[in-house]
N, C-alpha and C. Protein backbone atom coordinates (compact mmCIF):
# COMPACT_ATOMS: atom_id res chain seq x y z
N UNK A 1 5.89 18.00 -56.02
CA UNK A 1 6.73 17.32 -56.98
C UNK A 1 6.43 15.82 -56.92
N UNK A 2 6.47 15.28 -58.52
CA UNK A 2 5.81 13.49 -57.69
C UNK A 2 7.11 13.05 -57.46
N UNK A 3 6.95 11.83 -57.44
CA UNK A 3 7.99 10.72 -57.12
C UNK A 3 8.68 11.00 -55.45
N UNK A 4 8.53 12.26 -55.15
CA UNK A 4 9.01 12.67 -53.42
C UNK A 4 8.60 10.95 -52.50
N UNK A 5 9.79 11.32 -51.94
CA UNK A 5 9.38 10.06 -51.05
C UNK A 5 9.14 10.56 -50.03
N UNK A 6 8.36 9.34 -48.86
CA UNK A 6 7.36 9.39 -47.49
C UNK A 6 8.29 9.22 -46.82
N UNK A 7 8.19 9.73 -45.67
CA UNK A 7 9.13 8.82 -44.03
C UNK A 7 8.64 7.54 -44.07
N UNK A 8 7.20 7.37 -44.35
CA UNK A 8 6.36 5.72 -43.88
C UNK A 8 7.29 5.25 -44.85
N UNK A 9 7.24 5.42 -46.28
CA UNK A 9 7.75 4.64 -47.70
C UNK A 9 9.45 4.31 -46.86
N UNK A 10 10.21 5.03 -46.75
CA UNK A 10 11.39 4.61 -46.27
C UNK A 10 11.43 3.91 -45.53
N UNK A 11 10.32 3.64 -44.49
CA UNK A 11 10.65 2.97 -43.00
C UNK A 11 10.42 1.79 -43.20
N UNK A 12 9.12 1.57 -44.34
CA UNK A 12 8.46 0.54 -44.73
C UNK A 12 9.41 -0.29 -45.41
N UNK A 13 10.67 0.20 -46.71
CA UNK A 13 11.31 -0.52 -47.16
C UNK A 13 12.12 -1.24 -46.49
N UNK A 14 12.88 -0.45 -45.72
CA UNK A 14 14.27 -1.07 -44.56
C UNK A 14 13.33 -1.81 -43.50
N UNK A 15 12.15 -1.83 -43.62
CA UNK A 15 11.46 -3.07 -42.40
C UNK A 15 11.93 -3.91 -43.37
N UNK A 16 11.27 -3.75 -44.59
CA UNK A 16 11.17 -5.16 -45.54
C UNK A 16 11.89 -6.43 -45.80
N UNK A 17 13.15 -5.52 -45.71
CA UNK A 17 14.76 -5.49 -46.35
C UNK A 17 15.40 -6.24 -44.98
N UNK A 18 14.73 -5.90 -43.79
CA UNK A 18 14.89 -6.26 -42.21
C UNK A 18 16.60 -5.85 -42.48
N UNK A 19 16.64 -5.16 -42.82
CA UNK A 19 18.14 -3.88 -42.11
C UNK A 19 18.21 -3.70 -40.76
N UNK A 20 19.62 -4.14 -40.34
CA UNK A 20 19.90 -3.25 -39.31
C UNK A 20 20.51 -1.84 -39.48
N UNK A 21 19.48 -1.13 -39.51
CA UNK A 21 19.08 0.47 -39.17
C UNK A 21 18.44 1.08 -38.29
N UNK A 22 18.72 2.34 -38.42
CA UNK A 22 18.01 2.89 -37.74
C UNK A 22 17.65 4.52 -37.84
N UNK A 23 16.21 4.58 -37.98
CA UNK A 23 15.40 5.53 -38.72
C UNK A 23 15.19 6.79 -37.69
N UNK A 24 15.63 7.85 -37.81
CA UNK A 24 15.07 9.45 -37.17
C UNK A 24 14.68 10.37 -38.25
N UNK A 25 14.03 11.24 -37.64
CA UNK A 25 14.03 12.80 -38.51
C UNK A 25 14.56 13.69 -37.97
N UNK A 26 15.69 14.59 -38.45
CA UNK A 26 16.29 15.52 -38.14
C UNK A 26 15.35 16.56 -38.43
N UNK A 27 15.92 17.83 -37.70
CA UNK A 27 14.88 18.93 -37.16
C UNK A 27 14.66 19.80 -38.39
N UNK A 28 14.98 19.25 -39.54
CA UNK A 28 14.67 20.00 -41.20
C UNK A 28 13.67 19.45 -41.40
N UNK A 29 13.07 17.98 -40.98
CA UNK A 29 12.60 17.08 -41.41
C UNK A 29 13.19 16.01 -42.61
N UNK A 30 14.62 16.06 -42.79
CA UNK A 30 15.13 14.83 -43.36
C UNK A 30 15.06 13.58 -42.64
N UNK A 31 15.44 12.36 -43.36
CA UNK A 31 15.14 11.16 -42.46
C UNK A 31 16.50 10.97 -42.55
N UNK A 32 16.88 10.19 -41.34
CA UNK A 32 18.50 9.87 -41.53
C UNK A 32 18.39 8.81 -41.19
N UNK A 33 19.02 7.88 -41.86
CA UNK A 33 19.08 6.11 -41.55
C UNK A 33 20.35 5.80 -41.23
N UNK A 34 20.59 5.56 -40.31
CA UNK A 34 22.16 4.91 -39.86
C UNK A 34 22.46 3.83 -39.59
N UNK A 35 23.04 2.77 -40.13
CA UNK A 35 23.55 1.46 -40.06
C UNK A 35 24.92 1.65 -39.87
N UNK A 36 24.29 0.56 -38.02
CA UNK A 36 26.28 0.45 -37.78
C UNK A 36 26.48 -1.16 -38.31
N UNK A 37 27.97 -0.79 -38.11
CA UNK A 37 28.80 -1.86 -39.10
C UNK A 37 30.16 -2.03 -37.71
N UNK A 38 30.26 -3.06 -38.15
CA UNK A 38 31.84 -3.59 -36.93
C UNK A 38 32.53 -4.26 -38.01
N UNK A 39 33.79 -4.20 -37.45
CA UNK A 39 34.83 -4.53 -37.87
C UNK A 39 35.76 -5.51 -36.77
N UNK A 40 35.55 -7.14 -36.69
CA UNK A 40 36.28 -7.79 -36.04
C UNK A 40 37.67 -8.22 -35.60
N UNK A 41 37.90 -8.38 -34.46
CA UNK A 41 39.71 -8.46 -34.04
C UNK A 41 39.94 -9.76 -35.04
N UNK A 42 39.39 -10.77 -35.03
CA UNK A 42 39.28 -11.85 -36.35
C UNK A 42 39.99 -10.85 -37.48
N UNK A 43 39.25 -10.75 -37.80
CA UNK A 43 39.53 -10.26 -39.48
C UNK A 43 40.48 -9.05 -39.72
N UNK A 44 41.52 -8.82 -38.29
CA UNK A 44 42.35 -8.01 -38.35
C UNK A 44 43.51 -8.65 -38.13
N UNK A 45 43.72 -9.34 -36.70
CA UNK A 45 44.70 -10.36 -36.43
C UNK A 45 44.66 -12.16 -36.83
N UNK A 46 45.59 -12.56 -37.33
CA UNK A 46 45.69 -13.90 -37.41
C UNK A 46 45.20 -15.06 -36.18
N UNK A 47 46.24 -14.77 -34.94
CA UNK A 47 46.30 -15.05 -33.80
C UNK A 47 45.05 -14.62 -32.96
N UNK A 48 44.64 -15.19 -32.25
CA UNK A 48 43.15 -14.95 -31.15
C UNK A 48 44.54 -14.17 -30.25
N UNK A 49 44.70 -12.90 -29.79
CA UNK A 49 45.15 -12.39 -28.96
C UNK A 49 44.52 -11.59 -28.20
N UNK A 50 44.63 -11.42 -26.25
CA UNK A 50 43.53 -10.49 -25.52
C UNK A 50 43.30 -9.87 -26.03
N UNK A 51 42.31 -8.74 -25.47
CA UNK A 51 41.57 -7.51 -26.18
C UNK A 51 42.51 -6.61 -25.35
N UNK A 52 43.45 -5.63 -26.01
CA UNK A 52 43.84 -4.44 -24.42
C UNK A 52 43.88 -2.91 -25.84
N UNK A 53 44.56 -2.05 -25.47
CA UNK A 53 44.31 -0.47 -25.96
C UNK A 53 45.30 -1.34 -27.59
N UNK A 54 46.53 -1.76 -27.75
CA UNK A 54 47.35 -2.10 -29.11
C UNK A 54 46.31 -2.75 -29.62
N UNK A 55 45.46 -3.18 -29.63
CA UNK A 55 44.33 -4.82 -30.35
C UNK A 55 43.67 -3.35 -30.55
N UNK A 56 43.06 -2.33 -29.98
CA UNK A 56 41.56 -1.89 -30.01
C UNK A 56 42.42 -0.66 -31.45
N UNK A 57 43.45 0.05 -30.63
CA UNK A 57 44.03 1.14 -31.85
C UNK A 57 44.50 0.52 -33.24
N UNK A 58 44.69 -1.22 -33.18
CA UNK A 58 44.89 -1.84 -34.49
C UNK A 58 43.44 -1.99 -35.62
N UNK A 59 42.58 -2.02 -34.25
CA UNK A 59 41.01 -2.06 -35.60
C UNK A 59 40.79 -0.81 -35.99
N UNK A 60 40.82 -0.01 -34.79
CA UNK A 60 40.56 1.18 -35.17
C UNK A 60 40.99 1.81 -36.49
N UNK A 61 42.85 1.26 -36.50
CA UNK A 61 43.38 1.93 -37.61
C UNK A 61 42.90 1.23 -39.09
N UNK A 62 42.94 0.31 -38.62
CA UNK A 62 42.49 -0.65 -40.17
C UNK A 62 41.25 0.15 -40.31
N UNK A 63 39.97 0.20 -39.48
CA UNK A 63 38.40 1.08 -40.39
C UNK A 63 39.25 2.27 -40.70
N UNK A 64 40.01 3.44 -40.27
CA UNK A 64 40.44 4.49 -40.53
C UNK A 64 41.22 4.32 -42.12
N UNK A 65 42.02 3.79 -41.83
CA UNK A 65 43.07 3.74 -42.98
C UNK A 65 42.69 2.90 -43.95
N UNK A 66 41.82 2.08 -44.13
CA UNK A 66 41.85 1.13 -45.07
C UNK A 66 39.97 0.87 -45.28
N UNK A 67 39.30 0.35 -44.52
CA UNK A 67 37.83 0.66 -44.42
C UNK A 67 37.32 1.84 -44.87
N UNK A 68 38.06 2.46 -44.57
CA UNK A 68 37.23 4.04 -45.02
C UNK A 68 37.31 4.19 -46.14
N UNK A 69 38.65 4.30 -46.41
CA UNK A 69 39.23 4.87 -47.71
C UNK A 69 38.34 4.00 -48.76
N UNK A 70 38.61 2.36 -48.74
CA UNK A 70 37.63 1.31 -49.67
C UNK A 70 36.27 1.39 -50.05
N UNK A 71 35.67 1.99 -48.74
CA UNK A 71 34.08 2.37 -48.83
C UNK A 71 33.86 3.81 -50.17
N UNK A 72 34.74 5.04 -49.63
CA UNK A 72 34.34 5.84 -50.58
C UNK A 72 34.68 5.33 -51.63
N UNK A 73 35.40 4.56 -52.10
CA UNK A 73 36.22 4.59 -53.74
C UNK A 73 35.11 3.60 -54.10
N UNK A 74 34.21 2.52 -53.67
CA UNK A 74 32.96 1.17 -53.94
C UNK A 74 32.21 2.17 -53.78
N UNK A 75 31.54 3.24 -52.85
CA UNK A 75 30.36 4.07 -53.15
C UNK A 75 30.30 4.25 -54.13
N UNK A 76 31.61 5.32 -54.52
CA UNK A 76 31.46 5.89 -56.00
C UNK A 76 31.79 5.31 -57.00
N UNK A 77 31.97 4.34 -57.14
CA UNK A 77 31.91 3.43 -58.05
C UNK A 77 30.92 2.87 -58.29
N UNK A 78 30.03 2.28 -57.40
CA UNK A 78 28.52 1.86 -57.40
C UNK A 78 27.57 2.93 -57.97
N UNK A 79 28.08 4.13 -58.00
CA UNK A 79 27.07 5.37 -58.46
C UNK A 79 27.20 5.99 -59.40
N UNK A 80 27.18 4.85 -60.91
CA UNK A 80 27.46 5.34 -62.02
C UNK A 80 26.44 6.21 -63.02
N UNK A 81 25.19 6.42 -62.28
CA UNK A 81 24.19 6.70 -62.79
C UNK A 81 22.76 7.07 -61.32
N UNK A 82 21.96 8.08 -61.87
CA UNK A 82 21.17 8.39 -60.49
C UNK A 82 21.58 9.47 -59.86
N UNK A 83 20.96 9.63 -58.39
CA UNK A 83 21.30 10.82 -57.81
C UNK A 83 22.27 10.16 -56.76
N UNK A 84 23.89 10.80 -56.66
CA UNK A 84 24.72 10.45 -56.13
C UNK A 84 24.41 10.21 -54.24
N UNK A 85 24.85 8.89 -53.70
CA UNK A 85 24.61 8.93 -52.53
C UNK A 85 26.00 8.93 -51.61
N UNK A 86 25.67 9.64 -50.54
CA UNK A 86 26.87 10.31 -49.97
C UNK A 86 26.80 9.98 -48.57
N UNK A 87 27.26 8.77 -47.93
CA UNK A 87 27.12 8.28 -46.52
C UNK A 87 27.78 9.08 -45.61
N UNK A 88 27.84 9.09 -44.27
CA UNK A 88 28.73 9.88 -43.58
C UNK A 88 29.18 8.85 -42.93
N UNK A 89 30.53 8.90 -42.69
CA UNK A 89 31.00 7.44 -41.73
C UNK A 89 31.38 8.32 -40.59
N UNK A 90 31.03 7.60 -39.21
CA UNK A 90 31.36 8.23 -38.39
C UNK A 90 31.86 6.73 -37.19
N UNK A 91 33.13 7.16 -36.54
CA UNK A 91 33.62 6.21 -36.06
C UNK A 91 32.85 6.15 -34.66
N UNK A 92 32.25 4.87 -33.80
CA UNK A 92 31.52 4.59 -32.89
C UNK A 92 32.69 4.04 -31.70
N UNK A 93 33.37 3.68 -31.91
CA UNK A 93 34.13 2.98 -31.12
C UNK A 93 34.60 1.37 -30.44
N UNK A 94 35.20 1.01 -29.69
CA UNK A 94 35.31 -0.11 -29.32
C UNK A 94 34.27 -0.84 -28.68
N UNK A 95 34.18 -2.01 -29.13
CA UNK A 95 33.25 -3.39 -28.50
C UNK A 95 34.23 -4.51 -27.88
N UNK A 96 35.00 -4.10 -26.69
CA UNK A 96 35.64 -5.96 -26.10
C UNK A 96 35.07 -6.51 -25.84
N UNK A 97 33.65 -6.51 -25.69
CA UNK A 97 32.99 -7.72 -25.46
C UNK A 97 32.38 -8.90 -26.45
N UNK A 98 32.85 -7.99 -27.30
CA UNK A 98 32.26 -8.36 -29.09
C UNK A 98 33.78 -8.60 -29.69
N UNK A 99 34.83 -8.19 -29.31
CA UNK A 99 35.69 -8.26 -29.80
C UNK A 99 36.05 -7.23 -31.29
N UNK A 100 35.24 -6.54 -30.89
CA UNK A 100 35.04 -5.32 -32.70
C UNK A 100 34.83 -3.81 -32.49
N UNK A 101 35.14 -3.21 -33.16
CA UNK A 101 34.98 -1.82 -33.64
C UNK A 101 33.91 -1.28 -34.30
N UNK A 102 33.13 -0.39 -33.85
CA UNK A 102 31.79 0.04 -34.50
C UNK A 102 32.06 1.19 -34.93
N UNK A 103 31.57 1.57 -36.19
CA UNK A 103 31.26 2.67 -36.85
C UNK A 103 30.21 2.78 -37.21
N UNK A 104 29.10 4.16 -37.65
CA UNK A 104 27.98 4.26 -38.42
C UNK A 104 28.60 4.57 -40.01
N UNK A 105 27.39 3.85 -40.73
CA UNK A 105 27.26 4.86 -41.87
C UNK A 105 26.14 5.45 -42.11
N UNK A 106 25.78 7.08 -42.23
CA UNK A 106 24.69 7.85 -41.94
C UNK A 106 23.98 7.84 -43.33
N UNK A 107 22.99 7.67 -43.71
CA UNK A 107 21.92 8.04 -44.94
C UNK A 107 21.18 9.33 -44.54
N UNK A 108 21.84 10.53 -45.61
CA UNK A 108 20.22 11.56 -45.14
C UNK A 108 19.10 11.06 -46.51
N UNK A 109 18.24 11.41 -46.12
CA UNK A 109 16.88 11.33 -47.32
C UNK A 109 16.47 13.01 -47.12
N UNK A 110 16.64 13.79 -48.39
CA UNK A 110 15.87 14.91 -48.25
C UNK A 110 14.37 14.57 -49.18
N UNK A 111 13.68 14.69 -48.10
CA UNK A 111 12.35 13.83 -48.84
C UNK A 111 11.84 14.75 -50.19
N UNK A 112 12.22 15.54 -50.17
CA UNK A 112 11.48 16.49 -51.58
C UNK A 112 12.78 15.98 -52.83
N UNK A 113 14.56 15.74 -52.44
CA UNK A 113 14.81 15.28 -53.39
C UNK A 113 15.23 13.76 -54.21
N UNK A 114 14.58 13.30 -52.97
CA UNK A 114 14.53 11.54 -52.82
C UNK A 114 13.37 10.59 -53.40
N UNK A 115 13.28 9.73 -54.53
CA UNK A 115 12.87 9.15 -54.91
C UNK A 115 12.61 7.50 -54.34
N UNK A 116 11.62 6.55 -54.99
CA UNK A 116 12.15 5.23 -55.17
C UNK A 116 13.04 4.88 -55.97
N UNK A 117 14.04 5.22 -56.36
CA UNK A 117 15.26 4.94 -57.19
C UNK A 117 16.11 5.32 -55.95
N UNK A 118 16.32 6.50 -55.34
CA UNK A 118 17.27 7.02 -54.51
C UNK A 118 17.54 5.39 -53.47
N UNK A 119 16.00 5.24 -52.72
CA UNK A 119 15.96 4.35 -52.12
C UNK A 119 16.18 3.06 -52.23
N UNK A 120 15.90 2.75 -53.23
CA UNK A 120 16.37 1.10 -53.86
C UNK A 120 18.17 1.42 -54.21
N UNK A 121 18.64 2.49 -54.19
CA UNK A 121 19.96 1.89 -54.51
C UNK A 121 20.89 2.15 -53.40
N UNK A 122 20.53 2.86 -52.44
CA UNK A 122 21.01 3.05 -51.23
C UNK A 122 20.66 1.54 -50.42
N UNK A 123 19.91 1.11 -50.57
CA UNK A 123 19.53 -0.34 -49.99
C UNK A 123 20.68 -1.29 -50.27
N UNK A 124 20.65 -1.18 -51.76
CA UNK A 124 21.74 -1.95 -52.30
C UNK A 124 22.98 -1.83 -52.56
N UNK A 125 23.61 -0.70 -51.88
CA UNK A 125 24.63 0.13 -51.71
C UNK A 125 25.08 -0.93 -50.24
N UNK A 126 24.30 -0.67 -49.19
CA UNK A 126 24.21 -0.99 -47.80
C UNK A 126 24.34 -2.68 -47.82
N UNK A 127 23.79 -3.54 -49.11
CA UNK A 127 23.89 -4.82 -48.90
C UNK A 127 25.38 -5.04 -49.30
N UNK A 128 26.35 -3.86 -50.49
CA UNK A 128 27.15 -3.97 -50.93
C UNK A 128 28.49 -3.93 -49.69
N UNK A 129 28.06 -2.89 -48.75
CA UNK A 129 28.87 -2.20 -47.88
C UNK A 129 29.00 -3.83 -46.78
N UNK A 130 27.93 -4.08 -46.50
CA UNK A 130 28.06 -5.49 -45.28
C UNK A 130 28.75 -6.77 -46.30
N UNK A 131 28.64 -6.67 -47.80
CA UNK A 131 29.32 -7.59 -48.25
C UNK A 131 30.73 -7.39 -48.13
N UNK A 132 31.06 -6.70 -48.60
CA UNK A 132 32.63 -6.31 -48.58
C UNK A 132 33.31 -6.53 -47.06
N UNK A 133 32.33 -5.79 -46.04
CA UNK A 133 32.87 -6.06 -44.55
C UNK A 133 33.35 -6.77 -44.00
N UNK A 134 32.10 -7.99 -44.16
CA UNK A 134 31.95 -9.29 -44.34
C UNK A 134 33.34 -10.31 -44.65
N UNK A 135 34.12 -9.33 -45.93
CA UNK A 135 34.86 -10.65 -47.09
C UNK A 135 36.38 -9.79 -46.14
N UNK A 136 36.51 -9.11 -45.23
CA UNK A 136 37.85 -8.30 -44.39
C UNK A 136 38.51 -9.77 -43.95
N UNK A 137 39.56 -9.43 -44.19
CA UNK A 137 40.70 -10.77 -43.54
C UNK A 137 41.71 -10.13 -43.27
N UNK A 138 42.60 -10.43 -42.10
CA UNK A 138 43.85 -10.05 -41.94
C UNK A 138 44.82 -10.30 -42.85
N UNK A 139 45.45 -8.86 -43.36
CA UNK A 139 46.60 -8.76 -43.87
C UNK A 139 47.76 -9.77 -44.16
């Protein structure tokens, strides 16, 4: 089938793009790209307060309850046209040394139904996702 995309072609773009990702092949041979994302005690609390378990279950809940939910409703909104892309968020956990909360968001590529279109808008999906992150302020 043409237009199929390469593992090299994918790896090659997100070098380009210098993403923080990160590229495997699962045992189908899909490629899965996962970019983690944090979520800062900043941009949750007003106040600089220690890091202890209430600070860590407050970020936590904000990516759960509010991060999450925002991401799917901007995915699909960003995907008004094309072949729909479908991240997996998966929660990573606490950083006190960073002061933040890590989550992935997973990309599969099934290379037989993945294009350069698939790829260019998942790129720009991912610049959309760190923008928004980015613009988080406490409540």
């Amino acid at each position: 089938m043409e237009g199929c995309l390469q593992k090299e072609t994918i790896i090659a773009a997100f070098e380009r793009e210098q993403m923080n990702v990160e590229i495997t092949e699962n045992k189908t041979g899909n490629i899965v790209v996962s970019h983690m994302c944090e979520l800062y005690k900043h941009q949750v609390f007003t106040q600089d307060i220690p890091w202890d378990d209430n600070v860590e279950k407050a970020i936590k809940d904000k990516v759960s309850l509010q991060v999450k939910p925002d991401l799917r409703k901007m995915i699909v909104q960003e995907q008004q046209h094309g072949k729909p892309i479908k991240p997996i968020l998966t929660l990573a956990g606490p950083l006190p040394k960073r002061n933040s909360f890590t989550f992935d968001l997973v990309f599969m590529f099934r290379l037989e139904q993945s294009d350069n279109q698939v790829l260019e808008d998942t790129i720009q999906l991912i610049y959309k996702i760190d923008d928004y992150l980015s613009a988080i302020q406490p409540a």
